[in-house]
N, C-alpha and C. Protein backbone atom coordinates (compact mmCIF):
# COMPACT_ATOMS: atom_id res chain seq x y z
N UNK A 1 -2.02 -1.72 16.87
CA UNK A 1 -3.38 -1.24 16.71
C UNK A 1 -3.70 -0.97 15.23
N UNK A 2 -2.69 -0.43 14.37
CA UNK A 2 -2.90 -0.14 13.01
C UNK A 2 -2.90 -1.51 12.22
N UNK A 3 -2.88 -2.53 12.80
CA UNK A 3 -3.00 -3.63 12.00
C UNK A 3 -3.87 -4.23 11.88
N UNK A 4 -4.64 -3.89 13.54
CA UNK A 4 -5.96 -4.80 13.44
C UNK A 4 -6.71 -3.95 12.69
N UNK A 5 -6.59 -2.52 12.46
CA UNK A 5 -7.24 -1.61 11.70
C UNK A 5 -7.18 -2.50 10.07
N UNK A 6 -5.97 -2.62 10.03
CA UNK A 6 -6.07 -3.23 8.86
C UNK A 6 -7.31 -4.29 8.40
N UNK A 7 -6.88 -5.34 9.11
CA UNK A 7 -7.63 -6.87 8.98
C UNK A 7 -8.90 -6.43 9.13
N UNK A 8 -9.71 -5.69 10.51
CA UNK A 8 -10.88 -5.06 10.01
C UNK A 8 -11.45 -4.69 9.09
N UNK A 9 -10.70 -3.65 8.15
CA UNK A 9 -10.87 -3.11 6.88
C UNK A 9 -11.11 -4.09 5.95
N UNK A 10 -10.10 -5.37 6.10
CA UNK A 10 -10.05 -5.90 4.63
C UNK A 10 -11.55 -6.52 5.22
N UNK A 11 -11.27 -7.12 6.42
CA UNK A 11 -13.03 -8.33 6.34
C UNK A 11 -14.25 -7.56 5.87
N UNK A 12 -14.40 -6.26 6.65
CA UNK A 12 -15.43 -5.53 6.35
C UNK A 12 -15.82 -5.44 4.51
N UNK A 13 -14.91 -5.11 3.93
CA UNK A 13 -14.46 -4.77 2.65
C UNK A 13 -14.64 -5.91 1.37
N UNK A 14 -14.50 -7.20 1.88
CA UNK A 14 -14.70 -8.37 1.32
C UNK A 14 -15.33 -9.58 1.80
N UNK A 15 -16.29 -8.73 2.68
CA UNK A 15 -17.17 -9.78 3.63
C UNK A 15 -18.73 -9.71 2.37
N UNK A 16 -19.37 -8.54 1.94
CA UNK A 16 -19.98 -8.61 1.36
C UNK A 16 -20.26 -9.46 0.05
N UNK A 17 -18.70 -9.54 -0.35
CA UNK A 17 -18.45 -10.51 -1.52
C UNK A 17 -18.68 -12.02 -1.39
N UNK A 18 -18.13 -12.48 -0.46
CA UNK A 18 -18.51 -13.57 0.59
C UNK A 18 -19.65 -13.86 0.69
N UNK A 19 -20.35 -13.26 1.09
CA UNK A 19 -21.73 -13.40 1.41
C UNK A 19 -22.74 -13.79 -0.20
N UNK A 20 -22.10 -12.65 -0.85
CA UNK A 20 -22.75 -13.01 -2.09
C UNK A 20 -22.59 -14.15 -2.77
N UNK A 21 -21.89 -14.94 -2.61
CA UNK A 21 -21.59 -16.05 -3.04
C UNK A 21 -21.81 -17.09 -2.57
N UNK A 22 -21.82 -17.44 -1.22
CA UNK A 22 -23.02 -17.98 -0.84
C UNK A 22 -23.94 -17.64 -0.81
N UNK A 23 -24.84 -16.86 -1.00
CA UNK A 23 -26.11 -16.53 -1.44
C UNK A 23 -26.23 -17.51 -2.90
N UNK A 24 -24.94 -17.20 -3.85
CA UNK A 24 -25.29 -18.00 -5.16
C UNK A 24 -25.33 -19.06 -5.30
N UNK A 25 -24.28 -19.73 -4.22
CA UNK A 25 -24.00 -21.22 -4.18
C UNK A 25 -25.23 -22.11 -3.35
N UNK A 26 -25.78 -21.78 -2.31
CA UNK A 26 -26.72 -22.28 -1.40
C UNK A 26 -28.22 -21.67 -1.40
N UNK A 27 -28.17 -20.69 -2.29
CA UNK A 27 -29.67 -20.32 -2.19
C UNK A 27 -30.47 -20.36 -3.56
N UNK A 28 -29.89 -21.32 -4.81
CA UNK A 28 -30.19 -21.72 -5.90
C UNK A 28 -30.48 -23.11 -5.63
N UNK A 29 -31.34 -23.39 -6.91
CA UNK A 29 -32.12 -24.68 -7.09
C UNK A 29 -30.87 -24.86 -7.81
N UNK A 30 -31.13 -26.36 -8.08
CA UNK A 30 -30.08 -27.49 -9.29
C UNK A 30 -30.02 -27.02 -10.59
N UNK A 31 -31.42 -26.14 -10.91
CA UNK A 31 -31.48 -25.71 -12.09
C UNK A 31 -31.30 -23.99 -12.36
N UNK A 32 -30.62 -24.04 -11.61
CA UNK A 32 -29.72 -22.53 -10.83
C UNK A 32 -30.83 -20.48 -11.37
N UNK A 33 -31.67 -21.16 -10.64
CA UNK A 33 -32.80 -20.41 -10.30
C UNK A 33 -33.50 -20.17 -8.73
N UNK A 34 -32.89 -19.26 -8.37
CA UNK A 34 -33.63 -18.36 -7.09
C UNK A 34 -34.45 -19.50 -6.34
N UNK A 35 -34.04 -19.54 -4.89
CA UNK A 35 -35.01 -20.61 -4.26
C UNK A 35 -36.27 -19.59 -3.44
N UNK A 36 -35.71 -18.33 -3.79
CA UNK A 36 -36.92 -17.82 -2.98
C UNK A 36 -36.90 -16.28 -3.76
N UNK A 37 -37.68 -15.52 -3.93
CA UNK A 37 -37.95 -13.69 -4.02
C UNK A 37 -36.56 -13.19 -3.50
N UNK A 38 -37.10 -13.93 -1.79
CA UNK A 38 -36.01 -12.79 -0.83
C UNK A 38 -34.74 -13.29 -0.90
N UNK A 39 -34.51 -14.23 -1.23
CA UNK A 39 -33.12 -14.48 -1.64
C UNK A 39 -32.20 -13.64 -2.72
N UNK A 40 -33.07 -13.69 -3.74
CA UNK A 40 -33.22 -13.21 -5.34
C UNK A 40 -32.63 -11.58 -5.03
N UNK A 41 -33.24 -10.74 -4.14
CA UNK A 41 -33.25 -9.51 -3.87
C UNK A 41 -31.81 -9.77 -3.23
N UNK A 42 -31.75 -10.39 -2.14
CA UNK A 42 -30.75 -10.12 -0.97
C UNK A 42 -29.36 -10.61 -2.36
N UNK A 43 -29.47 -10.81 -2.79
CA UNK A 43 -28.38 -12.10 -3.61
C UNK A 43 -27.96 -10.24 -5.07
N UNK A 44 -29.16 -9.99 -5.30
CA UNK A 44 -29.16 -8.63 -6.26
C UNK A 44 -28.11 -7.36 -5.12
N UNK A 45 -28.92 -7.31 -4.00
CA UNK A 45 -28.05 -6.08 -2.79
C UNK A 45 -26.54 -6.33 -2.77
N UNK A 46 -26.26 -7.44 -2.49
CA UNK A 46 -25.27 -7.83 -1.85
C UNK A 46 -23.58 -7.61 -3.42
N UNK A 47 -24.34 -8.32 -4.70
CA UNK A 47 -23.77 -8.09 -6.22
C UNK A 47 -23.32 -6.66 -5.72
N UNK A 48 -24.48 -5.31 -5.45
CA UNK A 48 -24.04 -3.95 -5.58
C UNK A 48 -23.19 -3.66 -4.59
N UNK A 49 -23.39 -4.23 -3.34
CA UNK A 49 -22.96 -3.76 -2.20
C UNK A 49 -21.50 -3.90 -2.49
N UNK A 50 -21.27 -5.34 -2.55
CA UNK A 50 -19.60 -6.04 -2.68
C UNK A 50 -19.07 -5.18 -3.80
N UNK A 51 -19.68 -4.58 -5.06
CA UNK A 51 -19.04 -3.47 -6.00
C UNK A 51 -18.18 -3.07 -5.59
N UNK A 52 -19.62 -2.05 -4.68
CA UNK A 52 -18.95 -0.48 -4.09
C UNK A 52 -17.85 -1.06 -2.75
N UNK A 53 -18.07 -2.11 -1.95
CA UNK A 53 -16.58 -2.08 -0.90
C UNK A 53 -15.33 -2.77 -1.90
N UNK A 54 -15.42 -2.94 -3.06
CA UNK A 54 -14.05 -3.38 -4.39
C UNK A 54 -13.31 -2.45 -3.77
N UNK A 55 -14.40 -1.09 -4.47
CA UNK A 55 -13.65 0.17 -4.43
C UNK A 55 -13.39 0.72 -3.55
N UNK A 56 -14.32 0.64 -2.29
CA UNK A 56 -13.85 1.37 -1.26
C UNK A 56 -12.13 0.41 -0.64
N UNK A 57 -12.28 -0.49 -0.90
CA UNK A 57 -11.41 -1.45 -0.34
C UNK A 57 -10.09 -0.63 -1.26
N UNK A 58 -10.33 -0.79 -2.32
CA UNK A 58 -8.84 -0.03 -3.37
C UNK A 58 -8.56 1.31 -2.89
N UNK A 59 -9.21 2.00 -2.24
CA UNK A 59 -9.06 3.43 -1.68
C UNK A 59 -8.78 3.42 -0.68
N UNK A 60 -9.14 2.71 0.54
CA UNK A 60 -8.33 3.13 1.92
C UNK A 60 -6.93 1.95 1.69
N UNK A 61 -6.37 1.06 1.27
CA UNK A 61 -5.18 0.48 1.39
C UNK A 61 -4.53 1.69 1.22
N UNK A 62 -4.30 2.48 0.18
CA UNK A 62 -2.55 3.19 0.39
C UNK A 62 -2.99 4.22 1.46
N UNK A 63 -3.99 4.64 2.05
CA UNK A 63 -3.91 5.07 3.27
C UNK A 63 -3.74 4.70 4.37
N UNK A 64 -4.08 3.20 4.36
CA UNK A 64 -3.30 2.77 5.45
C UNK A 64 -1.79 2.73 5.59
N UNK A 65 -1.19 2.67 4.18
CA UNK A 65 0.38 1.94 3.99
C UNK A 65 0.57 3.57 3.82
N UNK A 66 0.11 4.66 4.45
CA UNK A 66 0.69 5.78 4.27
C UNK A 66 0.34 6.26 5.83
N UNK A 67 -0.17 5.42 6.31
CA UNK A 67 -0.25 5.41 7.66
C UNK A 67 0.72 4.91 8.32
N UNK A 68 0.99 3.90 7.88
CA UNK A 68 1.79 3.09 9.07
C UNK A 68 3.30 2.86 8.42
N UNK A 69 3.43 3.25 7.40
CA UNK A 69 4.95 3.13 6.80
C UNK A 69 5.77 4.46 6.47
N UNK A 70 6.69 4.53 7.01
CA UNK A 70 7.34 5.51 6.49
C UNK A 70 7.89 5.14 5.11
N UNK A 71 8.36 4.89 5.37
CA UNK A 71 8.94 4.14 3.75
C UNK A 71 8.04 4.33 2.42
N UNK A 72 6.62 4.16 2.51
CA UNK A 72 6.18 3.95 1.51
C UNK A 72 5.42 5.57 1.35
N UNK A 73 5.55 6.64 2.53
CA UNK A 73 5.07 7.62 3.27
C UNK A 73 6.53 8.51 2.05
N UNK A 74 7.38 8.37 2.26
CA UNK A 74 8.57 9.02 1.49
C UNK A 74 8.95 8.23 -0.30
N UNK A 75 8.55 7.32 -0.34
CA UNK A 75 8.17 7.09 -1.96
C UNK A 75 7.21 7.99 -2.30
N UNK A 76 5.77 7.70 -2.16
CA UNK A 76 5.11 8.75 -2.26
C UNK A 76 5.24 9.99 -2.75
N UNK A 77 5.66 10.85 -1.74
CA UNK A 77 5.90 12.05 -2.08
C UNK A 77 7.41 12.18 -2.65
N UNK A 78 8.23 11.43 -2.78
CA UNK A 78 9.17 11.35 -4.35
C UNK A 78 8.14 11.40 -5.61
N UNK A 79 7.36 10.05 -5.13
CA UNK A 79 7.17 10.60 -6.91
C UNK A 79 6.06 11.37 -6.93
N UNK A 80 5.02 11.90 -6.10
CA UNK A 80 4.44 13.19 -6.60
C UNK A 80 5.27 14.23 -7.34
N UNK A 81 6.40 14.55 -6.18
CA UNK A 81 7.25 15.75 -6.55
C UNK A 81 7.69 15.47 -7.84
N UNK A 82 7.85 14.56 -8.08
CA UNK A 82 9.07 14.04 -9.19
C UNK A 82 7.86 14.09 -10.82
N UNK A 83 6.99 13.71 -10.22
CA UNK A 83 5.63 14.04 -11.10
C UNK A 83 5.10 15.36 -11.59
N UNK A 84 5.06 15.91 -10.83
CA UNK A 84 4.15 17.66 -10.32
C UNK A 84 5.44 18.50 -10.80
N UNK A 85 6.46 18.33 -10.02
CA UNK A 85 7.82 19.23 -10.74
C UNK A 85 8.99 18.41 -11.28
N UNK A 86 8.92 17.89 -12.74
CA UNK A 86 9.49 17.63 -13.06
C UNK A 86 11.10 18.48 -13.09
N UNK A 87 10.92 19.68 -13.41
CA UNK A 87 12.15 20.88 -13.18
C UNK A 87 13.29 20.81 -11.98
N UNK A 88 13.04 20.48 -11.10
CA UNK A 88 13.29 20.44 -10.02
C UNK A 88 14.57 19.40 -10.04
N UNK A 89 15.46 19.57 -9.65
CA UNK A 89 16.52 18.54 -9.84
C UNK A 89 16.94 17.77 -8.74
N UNK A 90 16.48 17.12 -8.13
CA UNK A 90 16.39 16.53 -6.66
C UNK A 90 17.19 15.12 -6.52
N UNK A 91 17.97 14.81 -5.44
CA UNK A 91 18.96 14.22 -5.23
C UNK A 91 18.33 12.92 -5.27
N UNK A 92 18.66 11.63 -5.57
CA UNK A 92 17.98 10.38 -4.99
C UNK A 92 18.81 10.04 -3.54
N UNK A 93 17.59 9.82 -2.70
CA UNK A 93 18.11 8.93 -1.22
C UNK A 93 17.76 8.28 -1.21
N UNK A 94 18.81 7.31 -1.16
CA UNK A 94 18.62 5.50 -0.64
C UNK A 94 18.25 5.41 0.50
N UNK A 95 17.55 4.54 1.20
CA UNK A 95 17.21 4.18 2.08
C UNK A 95 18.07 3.28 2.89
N UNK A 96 18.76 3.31 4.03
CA UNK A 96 19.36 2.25 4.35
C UNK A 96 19.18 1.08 5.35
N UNK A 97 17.85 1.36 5.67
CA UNK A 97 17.31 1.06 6.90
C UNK A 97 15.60 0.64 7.03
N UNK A 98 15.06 0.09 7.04
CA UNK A 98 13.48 0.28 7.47
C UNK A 98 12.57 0.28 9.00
N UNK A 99 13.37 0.59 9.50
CA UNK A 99 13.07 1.64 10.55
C UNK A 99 12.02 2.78 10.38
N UNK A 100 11.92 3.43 11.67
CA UNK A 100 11.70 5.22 11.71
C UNK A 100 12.19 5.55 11.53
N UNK A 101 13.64 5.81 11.55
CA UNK A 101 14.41 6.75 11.40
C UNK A 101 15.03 6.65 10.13
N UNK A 102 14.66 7.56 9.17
CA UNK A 102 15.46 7.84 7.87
C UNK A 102 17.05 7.84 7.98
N UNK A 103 17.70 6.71 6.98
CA UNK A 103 18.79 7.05 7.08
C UNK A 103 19.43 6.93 5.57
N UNK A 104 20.19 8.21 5.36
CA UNK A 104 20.61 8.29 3.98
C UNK A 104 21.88 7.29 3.44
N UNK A 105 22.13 7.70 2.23
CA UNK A 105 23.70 7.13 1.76
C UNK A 105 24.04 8.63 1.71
N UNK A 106 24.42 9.18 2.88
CA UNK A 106 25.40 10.44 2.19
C UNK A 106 26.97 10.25 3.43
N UNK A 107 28.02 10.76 2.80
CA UNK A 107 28.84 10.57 3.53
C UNK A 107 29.13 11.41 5.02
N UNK A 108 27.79 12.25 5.14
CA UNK A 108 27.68 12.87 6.81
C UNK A 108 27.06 12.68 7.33
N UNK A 109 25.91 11.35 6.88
CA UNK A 109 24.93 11.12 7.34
C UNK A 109 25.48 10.04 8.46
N UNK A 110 26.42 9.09 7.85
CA UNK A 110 26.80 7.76 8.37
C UNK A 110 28.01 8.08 9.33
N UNK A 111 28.36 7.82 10.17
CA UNK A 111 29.60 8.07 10.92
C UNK A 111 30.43 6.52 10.91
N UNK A 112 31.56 6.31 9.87
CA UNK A 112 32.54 5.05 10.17
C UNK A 112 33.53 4.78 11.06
N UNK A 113 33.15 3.62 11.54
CA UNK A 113 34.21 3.70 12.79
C UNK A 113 36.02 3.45 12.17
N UNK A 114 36.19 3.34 11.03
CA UNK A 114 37.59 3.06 10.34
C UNK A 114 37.83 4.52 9.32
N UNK A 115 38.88 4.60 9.10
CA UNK A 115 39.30 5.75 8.42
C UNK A 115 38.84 5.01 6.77
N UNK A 116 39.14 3.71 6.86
CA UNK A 116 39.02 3.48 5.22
C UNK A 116 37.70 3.19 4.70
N UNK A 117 37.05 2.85 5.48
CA UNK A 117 35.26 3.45 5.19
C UNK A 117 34.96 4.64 4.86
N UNK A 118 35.78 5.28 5.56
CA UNK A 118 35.36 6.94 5.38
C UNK A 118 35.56 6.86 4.06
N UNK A 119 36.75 6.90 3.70
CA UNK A 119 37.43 6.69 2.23
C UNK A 119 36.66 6.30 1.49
N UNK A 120 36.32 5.31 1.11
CA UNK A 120 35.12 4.68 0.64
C UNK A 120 34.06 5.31 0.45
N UNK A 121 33.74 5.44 1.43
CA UNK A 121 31.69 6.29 1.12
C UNK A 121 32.35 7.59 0.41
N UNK A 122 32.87 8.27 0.68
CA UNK A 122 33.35 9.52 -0.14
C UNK A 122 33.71 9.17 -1.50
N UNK A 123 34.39 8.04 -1.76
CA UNK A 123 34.50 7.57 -3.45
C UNK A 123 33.27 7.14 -4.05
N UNK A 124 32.36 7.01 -3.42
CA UNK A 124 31.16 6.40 -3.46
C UNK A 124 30.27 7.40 -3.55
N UNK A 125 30.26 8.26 -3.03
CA UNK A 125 29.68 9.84 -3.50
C UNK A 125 29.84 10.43 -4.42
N UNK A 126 31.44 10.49 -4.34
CA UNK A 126 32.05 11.38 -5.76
C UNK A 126 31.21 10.48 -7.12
N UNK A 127 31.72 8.88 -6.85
CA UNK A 127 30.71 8.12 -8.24
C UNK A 127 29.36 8.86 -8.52
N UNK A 128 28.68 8.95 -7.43
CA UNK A 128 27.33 8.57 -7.36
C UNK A 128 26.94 9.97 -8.18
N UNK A 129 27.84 11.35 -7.68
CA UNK A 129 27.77 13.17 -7.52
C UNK A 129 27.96 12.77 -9.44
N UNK A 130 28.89 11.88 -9.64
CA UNK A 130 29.04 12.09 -11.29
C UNK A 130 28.24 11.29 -12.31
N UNK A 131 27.75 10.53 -11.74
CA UNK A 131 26.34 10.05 -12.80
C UNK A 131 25.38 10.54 -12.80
């Protein structure tokens, strides 16, 4: 459902632009002058209209991709935080997955079915704990 939300958005959003352009292409003489007033006007509306959905169009995308993604839902607010409080000394989490379900690189996050994995992600921490 959030997708057709999408595709809606964009047509709505860049339909006006469309329009305006055929207006320029088909409603000009050879000597690329207005074939009519009401053209002239509708062809002037449509220039402003398609503006303002540019922008509206640049403003609802990361709300959608903050809608429907987690992923891009937890970048986000990394880098606000990371922006807003620089002070703050906050761990980086990798992502391991793109799923719903968040899943870290930490070594209690993951459960290995071998002892020498275990081994591993824990050397892999200690690296990670010292850079």
């Amino acid at each position: 459902m959030a997708h057709v939300a999408v595709v809606i958005a964009f047509f709505v959003c860049w339909a006006p632009f469309h329009a305006q352009r055929l207006v320029a292409i088909y409603g000009t003489s050879e000597d690329h002058l207005a074939k009519s007033p009401v053209l002239l006007s509708v062809y002037y509306f449509l220039t402003y209209l398609s503006g303002v959905f540019y922008y509206i169009s640049t403003c609802i995308n990361p709300i959608f991709y903050h809608i429907m993604s987690n992923k891009f839902r937890d970048a986000f607010k990394n880098t606000i935080i990371r922006c807003c409080c620089p002070s703050k000394n906050l761990p980086i989490v990798q992502r391991c997955s793109y799923t719903t379900v968040p899943l870290s690189r930490h070594v209690n996050s993951l459960k290995p079915a071998h002892k020498e994995n275990k081994e591993k992600l824990k050397r892999d921490s200690i690296r990670r704990d010292n850079n």
